[in-house]
Protein backbone atom coordinates (compact mmCIF):
# COMPACT_ATOMS: atom_id res chain seq x y z
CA UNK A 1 -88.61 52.70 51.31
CA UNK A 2 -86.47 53.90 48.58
CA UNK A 3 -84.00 51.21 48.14
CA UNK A 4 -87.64 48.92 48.07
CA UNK A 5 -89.36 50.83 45.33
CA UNK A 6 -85.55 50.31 43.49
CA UNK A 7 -86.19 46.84 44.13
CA UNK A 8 -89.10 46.36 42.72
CA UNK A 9 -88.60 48.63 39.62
CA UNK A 10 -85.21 46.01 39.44
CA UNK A 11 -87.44 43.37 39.40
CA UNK A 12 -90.49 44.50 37.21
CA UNK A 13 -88.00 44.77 34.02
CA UNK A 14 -88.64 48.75 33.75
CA UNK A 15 -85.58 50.64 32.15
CA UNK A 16 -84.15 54.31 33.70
CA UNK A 17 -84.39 56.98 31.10
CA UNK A 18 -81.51 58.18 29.69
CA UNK A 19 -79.06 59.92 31.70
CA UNK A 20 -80.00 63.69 31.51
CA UNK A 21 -77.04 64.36 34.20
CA UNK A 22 -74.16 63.67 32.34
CA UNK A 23 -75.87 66.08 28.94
CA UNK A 24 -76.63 68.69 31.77
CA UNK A 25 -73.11 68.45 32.64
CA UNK A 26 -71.44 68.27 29.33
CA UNK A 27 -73.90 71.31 28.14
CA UNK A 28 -72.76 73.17 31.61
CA UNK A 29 -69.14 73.23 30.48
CA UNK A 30 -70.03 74.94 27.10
CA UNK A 31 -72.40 77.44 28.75
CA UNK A 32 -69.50 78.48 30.65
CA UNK A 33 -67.12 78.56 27.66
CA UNK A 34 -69.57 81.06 26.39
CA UNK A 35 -69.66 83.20 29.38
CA UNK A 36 -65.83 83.69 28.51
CA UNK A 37 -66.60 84.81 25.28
CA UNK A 38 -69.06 87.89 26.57
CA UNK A 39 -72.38 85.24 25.96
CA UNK A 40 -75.32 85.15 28.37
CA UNK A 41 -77.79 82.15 28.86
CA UNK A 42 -81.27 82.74 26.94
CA UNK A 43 -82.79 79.16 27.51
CA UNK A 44 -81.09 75.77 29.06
CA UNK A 45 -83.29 72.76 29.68
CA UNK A 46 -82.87 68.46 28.88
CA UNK A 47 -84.84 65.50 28.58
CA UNK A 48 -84.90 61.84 27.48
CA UNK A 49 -85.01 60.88 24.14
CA UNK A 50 -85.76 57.82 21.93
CA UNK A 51 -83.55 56.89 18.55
CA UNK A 52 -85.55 58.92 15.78
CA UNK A 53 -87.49 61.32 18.21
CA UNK A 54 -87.38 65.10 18.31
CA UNK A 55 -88.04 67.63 20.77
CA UNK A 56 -89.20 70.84 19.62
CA UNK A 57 -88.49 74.34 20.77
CA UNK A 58 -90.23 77.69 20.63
CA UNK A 59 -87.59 80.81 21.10
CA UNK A 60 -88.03 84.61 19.75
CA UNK A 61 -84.80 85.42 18.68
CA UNK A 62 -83.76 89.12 18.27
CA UNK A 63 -82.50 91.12 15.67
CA UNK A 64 -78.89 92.28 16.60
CA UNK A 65 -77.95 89.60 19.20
CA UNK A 66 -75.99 86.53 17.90
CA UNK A 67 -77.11 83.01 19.26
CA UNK A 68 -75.31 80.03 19.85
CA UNK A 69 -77.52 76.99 20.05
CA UNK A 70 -75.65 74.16 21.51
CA UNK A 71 -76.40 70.66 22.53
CA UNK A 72 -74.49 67.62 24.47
CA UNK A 73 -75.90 63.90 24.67
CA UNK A 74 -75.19 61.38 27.20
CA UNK A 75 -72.80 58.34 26.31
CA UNK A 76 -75.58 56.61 24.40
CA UNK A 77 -76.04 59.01 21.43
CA UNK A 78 -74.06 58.27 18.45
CA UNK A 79 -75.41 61.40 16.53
CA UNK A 80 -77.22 64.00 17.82
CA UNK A 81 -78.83 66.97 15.41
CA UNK A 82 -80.30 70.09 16.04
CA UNK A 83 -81.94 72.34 13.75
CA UNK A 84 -83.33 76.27 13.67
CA UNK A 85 -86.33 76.47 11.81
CA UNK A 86 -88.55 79.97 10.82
CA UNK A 87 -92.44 79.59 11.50
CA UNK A 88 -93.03 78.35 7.76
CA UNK A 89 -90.92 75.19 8.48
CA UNK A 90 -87.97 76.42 6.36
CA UNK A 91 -84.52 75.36 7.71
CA UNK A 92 -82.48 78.33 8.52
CA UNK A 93 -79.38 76.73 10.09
CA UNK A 94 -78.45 73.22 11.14
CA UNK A 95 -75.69 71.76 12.34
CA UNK A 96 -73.18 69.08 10.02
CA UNK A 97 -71.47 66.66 12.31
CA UNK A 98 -72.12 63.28 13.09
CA UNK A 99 -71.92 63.56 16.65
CA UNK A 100 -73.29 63.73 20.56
CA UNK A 101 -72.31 67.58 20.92
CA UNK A 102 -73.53 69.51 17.78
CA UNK A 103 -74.43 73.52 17.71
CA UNK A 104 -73.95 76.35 15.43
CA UNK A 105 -74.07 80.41 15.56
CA UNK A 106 -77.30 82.51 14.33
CA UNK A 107 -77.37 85.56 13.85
CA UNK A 108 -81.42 86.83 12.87
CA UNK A 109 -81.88 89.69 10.25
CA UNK A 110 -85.42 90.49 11.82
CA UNK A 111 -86.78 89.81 15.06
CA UNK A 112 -88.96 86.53 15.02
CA UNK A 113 -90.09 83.39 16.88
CA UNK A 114 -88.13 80.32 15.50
CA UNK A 115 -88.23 76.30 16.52
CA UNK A 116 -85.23 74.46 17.26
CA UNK A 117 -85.06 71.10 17.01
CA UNK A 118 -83.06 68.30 18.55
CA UNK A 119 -83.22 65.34 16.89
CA UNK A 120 -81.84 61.60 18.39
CA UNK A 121 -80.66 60.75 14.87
CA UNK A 122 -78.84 57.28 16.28
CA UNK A 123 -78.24 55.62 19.79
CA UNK A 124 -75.96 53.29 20.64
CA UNK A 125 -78.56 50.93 21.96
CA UNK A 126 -81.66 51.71 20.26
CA UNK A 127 -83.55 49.79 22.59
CA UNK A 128 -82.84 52.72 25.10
CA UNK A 129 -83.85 56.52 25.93
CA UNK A 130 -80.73 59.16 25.79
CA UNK A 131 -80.19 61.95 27.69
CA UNK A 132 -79.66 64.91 25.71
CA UNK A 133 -79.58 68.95 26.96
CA UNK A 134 -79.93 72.46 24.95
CA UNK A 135 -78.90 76.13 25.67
CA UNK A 136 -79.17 78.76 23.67
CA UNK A 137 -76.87 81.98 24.41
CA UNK A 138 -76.64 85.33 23.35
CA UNK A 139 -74.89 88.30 23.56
């Protein structure tokens, strides 16, 4: 039955999303880089995404813990951003590379509730969905 409905997806013209595996993956190997360096996982999760779309967020981040928010994109994003932004849509931290594995450290002042923001800046194939994973750690 499965190799039928494969078939007939084959057939019908409809595309696979992006593949979410191999940013789960990638994202996996950093999460456990971070373990090394005393960090523990706050949040971890992926999707699809189209060339130009965002996913948003929503995270309370604590005063005294550092953050790392990092990101990996399968082998169809050309640049990948990500972006923390405070509840008054002020950018606190972003990241500056042009590239499928971006992140940076925050460290919050206060305790507050923050979005981040991944953002699908360019594909490859912009015809095409990307899979693309987040984690944020802490310690």
């Amino acid at each position: 039955m499965r190799f039928l409905s494969l078939a007939l997806l084959a057939t019908t013209g409809i595309s696979f999303a992006g593949d979410e595996l191999a940013a789960e993956t990638c994202l996996r190997t950093k999460v456990w880089d971070s373990y090394a360096e005393g960090y523990g996982v706050r949040t971890m999760t992926s999707t699809t995404l189209a060339q130009g779309a965002t996913r948003n967020y929503l995270v309370t981040l604590y005063k005294g813990n550092e953050y790392q928010i990092r990101t990996c994109g399968d082998d169809l994003v050309k640049n990948l951003d990500v972006y923390l932004y405070d509840l008054d849509g002020k950018v606190i931290a972003q990241d500056a590379t042009v590239d499928r594995e971006p992140g940076f450290g925050y460290k919050p002042t206060t305790t507050g509730t923050f979005y981040i923001v991944v953002h699908a800046r360019e594909l490859t194939d912009a015809t095409k969905e990307a899979g693309v994973a987040m984690a944020v750690t802490y310690k």
